[in-house]
Protein backbone atom coordinates (compact mmCIF):
# COMPACT_ATOMS: atom_id res chain seq x y z
CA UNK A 1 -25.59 3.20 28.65
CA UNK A 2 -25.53 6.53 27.16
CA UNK A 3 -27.24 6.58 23.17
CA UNK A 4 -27.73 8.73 21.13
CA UNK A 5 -30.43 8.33 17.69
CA UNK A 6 -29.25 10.55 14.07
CA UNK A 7 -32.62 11.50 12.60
CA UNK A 8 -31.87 11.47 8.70
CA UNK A 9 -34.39 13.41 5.81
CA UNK A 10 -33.74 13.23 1.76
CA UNK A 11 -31.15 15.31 0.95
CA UNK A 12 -31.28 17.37 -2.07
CA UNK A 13 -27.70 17.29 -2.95
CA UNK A 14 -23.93 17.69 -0.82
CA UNK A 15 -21.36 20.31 -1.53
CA UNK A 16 -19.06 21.79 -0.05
CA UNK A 17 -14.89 21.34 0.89
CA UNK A 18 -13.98 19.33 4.18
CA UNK A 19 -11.83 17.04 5.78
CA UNK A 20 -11.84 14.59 7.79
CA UNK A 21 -10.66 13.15 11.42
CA UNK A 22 -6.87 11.68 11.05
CA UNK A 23 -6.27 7.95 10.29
CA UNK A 24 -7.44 5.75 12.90
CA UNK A 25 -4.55 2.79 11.80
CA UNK A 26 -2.08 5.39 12.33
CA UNK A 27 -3.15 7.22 15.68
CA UNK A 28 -3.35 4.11 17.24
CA UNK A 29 0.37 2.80 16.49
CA UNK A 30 1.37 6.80 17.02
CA UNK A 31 0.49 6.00 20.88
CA UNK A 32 1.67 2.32 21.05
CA UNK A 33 5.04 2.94 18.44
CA UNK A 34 5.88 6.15 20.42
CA UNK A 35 5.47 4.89 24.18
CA UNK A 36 8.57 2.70 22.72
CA UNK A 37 10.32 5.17 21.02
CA UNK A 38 13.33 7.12 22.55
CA UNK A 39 12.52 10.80 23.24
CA UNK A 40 9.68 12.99 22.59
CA UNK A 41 7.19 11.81 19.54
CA UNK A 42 5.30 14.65 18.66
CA UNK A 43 1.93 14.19 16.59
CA UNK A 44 -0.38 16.54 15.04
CA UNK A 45 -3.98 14.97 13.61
CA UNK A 46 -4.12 12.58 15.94
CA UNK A 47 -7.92 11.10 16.09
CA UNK A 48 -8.99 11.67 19.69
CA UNK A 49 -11.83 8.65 18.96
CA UNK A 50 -13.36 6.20 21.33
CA UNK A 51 -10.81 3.51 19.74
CA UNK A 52 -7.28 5.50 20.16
CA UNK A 53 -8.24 7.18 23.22
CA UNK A 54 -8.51 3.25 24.60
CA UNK A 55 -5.57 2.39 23.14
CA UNK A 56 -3.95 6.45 25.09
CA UNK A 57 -5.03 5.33 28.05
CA UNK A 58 -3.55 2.14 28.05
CA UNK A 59 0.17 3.68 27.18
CA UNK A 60 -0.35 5.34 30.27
CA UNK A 61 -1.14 2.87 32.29
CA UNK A 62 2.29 1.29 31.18
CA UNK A 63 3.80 5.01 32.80
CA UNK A 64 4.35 6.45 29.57
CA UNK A 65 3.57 10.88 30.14
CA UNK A 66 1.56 11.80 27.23
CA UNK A 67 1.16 15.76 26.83
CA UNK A 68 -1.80 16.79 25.24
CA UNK A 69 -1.51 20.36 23.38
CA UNK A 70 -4.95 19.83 21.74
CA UNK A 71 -7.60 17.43 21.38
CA UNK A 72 -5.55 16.65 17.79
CA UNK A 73 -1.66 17.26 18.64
CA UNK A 74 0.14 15.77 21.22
CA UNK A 75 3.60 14.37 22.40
CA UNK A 76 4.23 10.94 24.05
CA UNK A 77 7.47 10.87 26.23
CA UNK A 78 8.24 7.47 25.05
CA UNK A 79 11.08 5.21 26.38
CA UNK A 80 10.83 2.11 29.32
CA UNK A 81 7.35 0.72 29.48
CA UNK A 82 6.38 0.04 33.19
CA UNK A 83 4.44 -2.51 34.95
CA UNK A 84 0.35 -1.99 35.00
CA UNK A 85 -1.47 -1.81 38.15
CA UNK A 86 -4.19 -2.93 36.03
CA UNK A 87 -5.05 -4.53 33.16
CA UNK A 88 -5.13 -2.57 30.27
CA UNK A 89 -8.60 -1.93 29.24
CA UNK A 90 -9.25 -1.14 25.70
CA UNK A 91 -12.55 -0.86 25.61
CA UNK A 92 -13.79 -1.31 21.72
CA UNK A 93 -10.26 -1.60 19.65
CA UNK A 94 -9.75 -4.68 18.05
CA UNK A 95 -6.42 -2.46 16.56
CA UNK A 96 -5.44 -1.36 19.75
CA UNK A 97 -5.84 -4.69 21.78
CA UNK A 98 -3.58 -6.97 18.83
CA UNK A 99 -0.80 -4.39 18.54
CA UNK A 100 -0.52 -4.15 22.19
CA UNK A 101 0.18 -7.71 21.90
CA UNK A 102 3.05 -8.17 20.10
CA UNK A 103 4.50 -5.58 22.31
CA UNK A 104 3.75 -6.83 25.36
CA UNK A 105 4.76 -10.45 24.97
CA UNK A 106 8.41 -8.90 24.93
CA UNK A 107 8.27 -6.95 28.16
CA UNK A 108 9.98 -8.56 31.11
CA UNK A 109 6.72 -8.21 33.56
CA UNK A 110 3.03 -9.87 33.23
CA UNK A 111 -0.04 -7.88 31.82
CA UNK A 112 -3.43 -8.54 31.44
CA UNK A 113 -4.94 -7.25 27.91
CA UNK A 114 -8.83 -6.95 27.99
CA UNK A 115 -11.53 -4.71 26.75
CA UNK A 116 -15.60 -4.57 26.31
CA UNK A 117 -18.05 -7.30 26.02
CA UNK A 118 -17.71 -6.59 22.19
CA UNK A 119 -13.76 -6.82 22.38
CA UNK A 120 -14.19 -10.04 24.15
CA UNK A 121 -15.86 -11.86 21.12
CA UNK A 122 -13.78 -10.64 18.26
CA UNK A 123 -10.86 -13.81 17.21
CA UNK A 124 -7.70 -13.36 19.24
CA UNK A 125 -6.23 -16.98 17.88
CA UNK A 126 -4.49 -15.15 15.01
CA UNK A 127 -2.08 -13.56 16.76
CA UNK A 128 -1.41 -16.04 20.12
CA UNK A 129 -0.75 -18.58 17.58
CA UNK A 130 2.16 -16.74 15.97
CA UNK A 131 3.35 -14.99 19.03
CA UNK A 132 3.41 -18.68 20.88
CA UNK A 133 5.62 -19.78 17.77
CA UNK A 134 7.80 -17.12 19.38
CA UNK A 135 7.87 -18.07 22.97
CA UNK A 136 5.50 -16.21 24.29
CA UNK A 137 3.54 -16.97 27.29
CA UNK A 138 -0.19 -15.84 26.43
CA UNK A 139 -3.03 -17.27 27.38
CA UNK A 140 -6.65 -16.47 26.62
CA UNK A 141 -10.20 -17.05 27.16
CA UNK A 142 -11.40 -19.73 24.66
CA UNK A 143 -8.73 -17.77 22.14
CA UNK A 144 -10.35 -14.36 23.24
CA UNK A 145 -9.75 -11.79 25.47
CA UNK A 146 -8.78 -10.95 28.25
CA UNK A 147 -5.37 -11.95 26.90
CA UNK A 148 -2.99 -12.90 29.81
CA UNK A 149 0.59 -12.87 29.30
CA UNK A 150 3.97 -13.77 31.59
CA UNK A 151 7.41 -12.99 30.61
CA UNK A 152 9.99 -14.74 28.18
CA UNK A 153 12.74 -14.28 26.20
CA UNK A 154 11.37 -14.40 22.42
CA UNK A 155 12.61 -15.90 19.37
CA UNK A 156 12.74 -14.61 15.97
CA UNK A 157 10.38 -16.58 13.25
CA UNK A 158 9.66 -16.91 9.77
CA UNK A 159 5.68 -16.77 9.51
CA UNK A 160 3.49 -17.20 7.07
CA UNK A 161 -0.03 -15.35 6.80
CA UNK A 162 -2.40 -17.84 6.29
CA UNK A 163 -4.32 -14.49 5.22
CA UNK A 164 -3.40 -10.96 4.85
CA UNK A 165 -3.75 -9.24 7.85
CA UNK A 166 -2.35 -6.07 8.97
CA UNK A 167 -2.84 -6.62 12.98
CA UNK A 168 -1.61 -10.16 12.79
CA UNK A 169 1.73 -9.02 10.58
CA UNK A 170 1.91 -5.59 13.23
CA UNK A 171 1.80 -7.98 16.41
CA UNK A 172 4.86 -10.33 15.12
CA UNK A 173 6.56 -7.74 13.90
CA UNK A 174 6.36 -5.70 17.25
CA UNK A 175 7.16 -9.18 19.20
CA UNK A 176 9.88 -9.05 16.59
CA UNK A 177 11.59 -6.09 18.13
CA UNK A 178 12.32 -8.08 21.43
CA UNK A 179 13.31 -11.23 20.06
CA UNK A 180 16.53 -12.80 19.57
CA UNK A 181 17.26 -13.09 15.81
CA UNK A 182 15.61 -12.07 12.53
CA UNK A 183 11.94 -12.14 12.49
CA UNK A 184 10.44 -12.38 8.73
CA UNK A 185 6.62 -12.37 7.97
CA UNK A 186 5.38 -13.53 4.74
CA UNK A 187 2.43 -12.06 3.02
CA UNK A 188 0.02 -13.93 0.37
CA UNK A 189 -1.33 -10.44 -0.07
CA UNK A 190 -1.14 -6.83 0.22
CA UNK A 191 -2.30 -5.75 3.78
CA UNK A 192 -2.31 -2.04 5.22
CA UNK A 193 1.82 -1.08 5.79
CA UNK A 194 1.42 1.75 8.25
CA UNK A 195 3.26 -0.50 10.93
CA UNK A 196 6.44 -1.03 8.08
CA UNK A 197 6.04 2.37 7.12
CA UNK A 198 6.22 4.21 10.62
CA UNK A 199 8.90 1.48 12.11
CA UNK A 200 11.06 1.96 9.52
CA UNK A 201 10.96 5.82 10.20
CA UNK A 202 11.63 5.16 14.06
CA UNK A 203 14.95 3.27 12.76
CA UNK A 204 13.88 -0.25 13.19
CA UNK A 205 15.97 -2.53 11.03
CA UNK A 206 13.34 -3.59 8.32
CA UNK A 207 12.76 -3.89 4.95
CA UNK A 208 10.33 -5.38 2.82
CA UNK A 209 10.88 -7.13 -0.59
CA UNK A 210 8.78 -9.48 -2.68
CA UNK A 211 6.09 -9.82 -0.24
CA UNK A 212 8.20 -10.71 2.85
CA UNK A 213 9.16 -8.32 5.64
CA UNK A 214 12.44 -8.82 7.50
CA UNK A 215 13.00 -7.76 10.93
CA UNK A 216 16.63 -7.50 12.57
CA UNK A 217 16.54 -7.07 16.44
CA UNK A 218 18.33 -4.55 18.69
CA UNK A 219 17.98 -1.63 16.44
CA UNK A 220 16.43 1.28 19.47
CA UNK A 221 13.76 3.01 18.20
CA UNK A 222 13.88 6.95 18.10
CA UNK A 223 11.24 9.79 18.52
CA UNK A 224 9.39 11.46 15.59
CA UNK A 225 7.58 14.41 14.63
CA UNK A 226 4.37 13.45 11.94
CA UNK A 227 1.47 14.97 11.03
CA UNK A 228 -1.27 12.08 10.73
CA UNK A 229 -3.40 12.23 7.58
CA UNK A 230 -6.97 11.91 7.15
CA UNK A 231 -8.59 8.80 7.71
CA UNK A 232 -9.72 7.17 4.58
CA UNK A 233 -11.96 4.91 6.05
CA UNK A 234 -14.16 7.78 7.18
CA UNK A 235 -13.81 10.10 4.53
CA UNK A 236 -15.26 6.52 2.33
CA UNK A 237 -18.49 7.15 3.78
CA UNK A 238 -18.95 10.90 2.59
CA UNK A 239 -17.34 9.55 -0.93
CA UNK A 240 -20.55 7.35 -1.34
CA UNK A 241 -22.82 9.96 -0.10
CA UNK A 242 -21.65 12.26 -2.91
CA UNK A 243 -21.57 9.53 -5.30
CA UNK A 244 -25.37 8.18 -4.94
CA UNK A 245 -26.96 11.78 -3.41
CA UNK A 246 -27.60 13.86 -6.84
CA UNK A 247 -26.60 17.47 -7.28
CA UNK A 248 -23.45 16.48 -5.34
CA UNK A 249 -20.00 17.64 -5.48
CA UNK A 250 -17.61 17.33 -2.83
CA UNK A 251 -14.01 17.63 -2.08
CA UNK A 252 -12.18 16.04 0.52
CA UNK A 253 -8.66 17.08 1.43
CA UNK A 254 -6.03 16.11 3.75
CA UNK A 255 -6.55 12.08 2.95
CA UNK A 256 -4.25 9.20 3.30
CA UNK A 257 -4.06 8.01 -0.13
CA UNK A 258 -1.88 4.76 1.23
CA UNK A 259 -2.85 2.06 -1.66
CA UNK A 260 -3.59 -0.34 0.82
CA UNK A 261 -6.03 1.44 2.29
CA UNK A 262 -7.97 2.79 -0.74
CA UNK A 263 -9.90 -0.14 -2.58
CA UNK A 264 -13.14 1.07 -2.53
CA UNK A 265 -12.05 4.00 -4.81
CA UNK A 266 -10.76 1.44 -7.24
CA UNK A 267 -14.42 -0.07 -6.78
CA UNK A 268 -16.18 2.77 -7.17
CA UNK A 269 -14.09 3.54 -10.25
CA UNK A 270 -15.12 0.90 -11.65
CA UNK A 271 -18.58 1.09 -10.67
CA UNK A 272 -18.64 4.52 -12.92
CA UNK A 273 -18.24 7.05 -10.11
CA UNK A 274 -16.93 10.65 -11.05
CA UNK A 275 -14.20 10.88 -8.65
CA UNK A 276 -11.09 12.75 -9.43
CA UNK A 277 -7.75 12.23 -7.33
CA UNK A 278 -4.92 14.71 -7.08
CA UNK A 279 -1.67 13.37 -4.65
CA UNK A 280 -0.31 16.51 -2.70
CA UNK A 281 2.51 15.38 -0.86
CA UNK A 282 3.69 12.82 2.26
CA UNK A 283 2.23 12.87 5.45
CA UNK A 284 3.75 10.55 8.34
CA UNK A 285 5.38 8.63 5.21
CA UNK A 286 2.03 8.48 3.64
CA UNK A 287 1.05 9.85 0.70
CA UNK A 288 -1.84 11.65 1.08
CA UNK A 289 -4.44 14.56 -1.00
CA UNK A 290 -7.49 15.73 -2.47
CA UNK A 291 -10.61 13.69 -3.43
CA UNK A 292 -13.08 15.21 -5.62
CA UNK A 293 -17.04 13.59 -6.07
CA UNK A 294 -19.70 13.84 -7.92
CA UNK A 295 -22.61 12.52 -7.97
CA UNK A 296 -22.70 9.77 -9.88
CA UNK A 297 -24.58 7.09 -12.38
CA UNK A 298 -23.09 3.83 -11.00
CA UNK A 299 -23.85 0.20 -12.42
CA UNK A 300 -22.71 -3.25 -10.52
CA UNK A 301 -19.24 -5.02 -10.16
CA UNK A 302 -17.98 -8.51 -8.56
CA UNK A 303 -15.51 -7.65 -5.47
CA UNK A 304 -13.50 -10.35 -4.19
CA UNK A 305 -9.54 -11.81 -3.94
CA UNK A 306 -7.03 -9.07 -2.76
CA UNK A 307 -9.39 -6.57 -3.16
CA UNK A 308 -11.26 -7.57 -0.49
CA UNK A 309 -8.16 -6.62 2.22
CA UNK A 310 -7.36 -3.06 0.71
CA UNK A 311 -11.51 -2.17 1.47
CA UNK A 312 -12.78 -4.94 4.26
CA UNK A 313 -13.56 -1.94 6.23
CA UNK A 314 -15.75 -0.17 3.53
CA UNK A 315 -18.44 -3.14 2.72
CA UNK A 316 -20.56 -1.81 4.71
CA UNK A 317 -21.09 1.43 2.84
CA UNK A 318 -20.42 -0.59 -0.40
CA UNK A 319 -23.44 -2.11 0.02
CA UNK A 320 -25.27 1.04 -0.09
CA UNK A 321 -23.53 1.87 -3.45
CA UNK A 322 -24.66 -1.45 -4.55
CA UNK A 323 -28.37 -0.58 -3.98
CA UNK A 324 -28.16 2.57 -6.30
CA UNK A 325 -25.99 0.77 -9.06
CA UNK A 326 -27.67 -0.29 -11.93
CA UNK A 327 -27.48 -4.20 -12.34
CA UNK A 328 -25.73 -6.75 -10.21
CA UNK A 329 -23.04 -6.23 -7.31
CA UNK A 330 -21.40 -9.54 -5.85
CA UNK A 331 -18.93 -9.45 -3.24
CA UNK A 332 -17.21 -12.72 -2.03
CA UNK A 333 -13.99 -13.54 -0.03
CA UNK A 334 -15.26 -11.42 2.49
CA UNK A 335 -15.60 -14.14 5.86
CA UNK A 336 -13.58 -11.34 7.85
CA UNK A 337 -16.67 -8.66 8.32
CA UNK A 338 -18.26 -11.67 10.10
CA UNK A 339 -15.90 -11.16 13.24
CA UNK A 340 -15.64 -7.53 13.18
CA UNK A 341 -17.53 -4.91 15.56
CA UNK A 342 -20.61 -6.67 15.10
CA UNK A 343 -21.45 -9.57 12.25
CA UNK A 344 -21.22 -6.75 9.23
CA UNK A 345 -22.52 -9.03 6.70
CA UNK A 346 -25.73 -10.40 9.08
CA UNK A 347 -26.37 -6.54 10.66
CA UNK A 348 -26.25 -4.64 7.63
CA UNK A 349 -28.47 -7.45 5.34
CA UNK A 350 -30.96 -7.20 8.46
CA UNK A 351 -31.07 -3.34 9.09
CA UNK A 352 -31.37 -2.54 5.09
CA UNK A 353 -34.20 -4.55 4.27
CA UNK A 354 -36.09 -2.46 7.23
CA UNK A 355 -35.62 0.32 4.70
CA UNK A 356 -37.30 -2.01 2.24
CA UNK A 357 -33.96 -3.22 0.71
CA UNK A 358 -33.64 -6.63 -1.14
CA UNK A 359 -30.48 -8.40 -1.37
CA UNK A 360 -28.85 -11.87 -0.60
CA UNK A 361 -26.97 -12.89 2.48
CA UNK A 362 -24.29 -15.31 1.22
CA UNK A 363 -20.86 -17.25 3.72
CA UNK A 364 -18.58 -14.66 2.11
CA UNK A 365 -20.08 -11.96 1.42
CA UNK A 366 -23.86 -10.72 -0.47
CA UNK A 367 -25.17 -9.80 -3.97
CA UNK A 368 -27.60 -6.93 -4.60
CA UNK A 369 -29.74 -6.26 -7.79
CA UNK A 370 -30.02 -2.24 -8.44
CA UNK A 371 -31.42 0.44 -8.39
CA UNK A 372 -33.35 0.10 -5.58
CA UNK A 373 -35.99 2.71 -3.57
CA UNK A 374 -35.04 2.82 0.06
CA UNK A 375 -37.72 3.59 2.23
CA UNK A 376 -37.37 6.01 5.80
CA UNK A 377 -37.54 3.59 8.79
CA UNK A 378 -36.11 3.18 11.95
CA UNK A 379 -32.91 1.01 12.00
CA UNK A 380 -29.93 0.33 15.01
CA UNK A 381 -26.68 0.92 14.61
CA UNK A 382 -25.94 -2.08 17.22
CA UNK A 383 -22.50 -0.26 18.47
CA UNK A 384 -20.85 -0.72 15.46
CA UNK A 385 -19.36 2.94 13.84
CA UNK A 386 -19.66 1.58 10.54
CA UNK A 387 -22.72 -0.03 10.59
CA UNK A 388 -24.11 3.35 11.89
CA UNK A 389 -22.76 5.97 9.41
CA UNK A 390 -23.36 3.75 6.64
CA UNK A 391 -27.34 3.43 7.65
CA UNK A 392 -26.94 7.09 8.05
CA UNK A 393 -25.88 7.50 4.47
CA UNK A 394 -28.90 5.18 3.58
CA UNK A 395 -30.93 7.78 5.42
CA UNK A 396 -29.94 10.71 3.01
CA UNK A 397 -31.63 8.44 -0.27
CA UNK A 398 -34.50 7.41 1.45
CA UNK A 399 -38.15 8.45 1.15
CA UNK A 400 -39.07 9.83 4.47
CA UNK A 401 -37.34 10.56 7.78
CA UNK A 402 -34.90 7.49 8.73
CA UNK A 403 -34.09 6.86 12.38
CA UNK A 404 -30.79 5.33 13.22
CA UNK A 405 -30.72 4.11 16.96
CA UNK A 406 -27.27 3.73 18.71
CA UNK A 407 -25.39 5.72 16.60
CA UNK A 408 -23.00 7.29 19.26
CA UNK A 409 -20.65 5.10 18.54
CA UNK A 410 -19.86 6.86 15.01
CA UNK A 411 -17.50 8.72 17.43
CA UNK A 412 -15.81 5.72 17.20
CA UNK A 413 -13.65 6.28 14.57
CA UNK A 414 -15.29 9.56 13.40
CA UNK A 415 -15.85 12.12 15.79
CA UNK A 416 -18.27 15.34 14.16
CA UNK A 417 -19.26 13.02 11.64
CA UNK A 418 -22.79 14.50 11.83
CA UNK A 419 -21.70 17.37 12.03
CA UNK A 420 -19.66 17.12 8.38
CA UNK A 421 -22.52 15.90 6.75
CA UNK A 422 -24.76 19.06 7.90
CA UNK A 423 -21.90 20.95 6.93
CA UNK A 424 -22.07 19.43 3.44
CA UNK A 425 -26.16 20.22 2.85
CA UNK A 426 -27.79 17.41 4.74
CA UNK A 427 -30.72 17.31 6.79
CA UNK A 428 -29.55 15.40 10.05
CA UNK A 429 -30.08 16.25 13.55
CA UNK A 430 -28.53 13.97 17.20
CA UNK A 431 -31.25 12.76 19.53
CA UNK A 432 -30.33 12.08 23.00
């Protein structure tokens, strides 16, 4: 398997203006929302990533014609899915794979859902429980893909979340659209609303009040034209780089501001970073602007409850933060980064203390004493994007040259992210 190895020196400080790829939450139900749509959805920012390029091909392989004007702007010729000569392979995206779900279930042929050897670990029994409250007829390996599903008519059911979840609400919601009667899925806490926010702009019969989404049936969706904002997720990892780099200051622009997606600036608010946020308009129905860091004197903070949802993606790179904050961090609630990519909580606790870090491993989550002096080593990314850009922004701290093996798969969710943080002052270079 191809590999590639980011070689990472100190960095004496990041500036500079940038943005980043387009949200990866959004490109992917672009694709999947717009292969069901009526007419031409047009889309500019799309993230061509590993992920939603999986989750591309797939809505192909259902018949849909995508035109490609760009590696970022495209148009999907959406309208009557057709049945797969193959299963649909989608590779690494956990996103991709549990949206496609809920939209399957409802077609009237059989599919086969299925992806990589890290796909096939992650927990699929959060959405076939909910979707078999529906009707449907999916099956899976010991609750994990491949998913294998037969036709049926669906039914429309209340739900409730035994957690917030944004791919679990997204796949009963999508089921919801081929069911017979209302469909109503109750949150205990906020989750990301891209899948509410684009649906309802497609002319799906939904709205949302006091934490409960109803769905009406039979309402056809129709074609859009969006411009996809950038991804906050990746532009979190340059926000920590400027933050614990000194002699930084950085502006991002272009960046989905969606609340749900932007705890760790709430954290790192609190933590005493010098950020400074100015809205600048909508984007695809989210709001979206600028993002303006410093570098910053940070001290620690206790993450856990909702919070944990609106950043579960960002821990990784939080814990980085932690390790230049002055006093304790402590994050808890946070059992969902054990079943992501890779074990987040086990992978990063293991690769950081190669660079000399100390911190404690706990069920939920970890707690880290700062400041502490990261030393250069060599560390693996283990095919996890976020495991590997956050070692990477370990790299630009420590003393010495750090090493990070199998980072590739930043491309992930991030493609040129190497190439952004040269852009920005570092010293990094991409090893075959």
């Amino acid at each position: 398997m191809e590999t590639s190895s980011f070689v990472v020196r100190p960095t004496a400080g990041l500036r500079g203006r940038v943005t980043v790829p387009g949200d990866k939450s959004i490109s992917h139900r672009a694709v999947l929302f717009g292969a069901l749509a009526e007419g031409s959805t047009h889309v500019r920012g799309w993230l061509a990533a590993g992920d939603t390029e999986a989750s591309l091909r797939c809505v192909q392989t259902l018949g849909i014609q995508v035109e490609r004007h760009s590696t970022s702007e495209l148009t999907i010729y959406g309208g009557k899915l057709q049945p797969p000569e193959s299963a649909l392979d989608f590779v690494n995206a956990g996103t991709g794979i549990r949206l496609a779900a809920g939209i399957m279930v409802g077609q009237p042929f059989p599919s086969v859902l299925d992806g990589s050897y890290q796909l096939r670990r992650r927990p699929m029994k959060r959405i076939i429980t909910p979707l078999r409250l529906m009707g449907a007829q999916i099956e899976g390996d010991k609750d994990c893909a491949p998913l294998r599903i037969e036709p049926t008519q669906l039914q429309g059911i209340r739900y409730e979340l035994p957690m917030a979840s944004a791919q679990v609400k997204s796949a009963v919601l999508l089921a919801g659209l081929f069911a017979q009667g209302e469909t109503v899925v109750v949150e205990p806490g906020p989750a990301r609303d891209h899948t509410e926010r684009m649906l309802s702009a497609m002319g799906a019969d939904l709205t949302v009040h006091d934490g409960e989404v109803h769905l009406q049936p039979g309402a056809r969706l129709t074609a859009v034209d969006f411009s996809v904002p950038g991804d906050f997720s990746s532009a979190a990892f340059l926000i920590v780089a400027a933050c614990i780099v000194p002699d930084s200051d950085i502006t991002l622009a272009g960046i989905n501001l969606n609340p749900t997606r932007t705890g760790l600036l709430d954290v790192l608010l609190e933590m005493g970073a010098d950020i400074t946020i100015t809205e600048t308009g909508l984007e695809a129905g989210e709001p979206a602007g600028e993002i303006r860091v410093r570098h910053s004197t940070l001290h620690g903070v206790d993450v856990g409850g909702d919070m944990v949802v609106r950043m579960i993606d960002e821990f990784p790179v939080l814990m980085v933060a932690a390790l230049q904050a002055e006093g304790r961090t402590t994050v808890r609630d946070a059992h969902e980064l054990r079943v992501k990519e890779t074990d987040r909580l086990a992978v990063m606790t293991a690769e950081l203390r190669k660079m000399g870090a100390e911190m404690t491993e706990t069920e939920d989550g970890f707690i880290i004493d700062g400041p502490q002096t990261l030393m250069g080593a060599q560390v693996d990314g283990h095919d996890d994007h976020r495991v590997a850009m956050s070692l990477t922004v370990a790299g630009l701290l420590a003393d010495e040259q750090t090493v990070v093996d199998d980072a590739k798969c930043a491309g992930d969710s991030f493609p040129g992210f190497a190439e952004t943080l040269v852009q920005l002052g570092s010293e990094l270079a991409v090893m075959s």
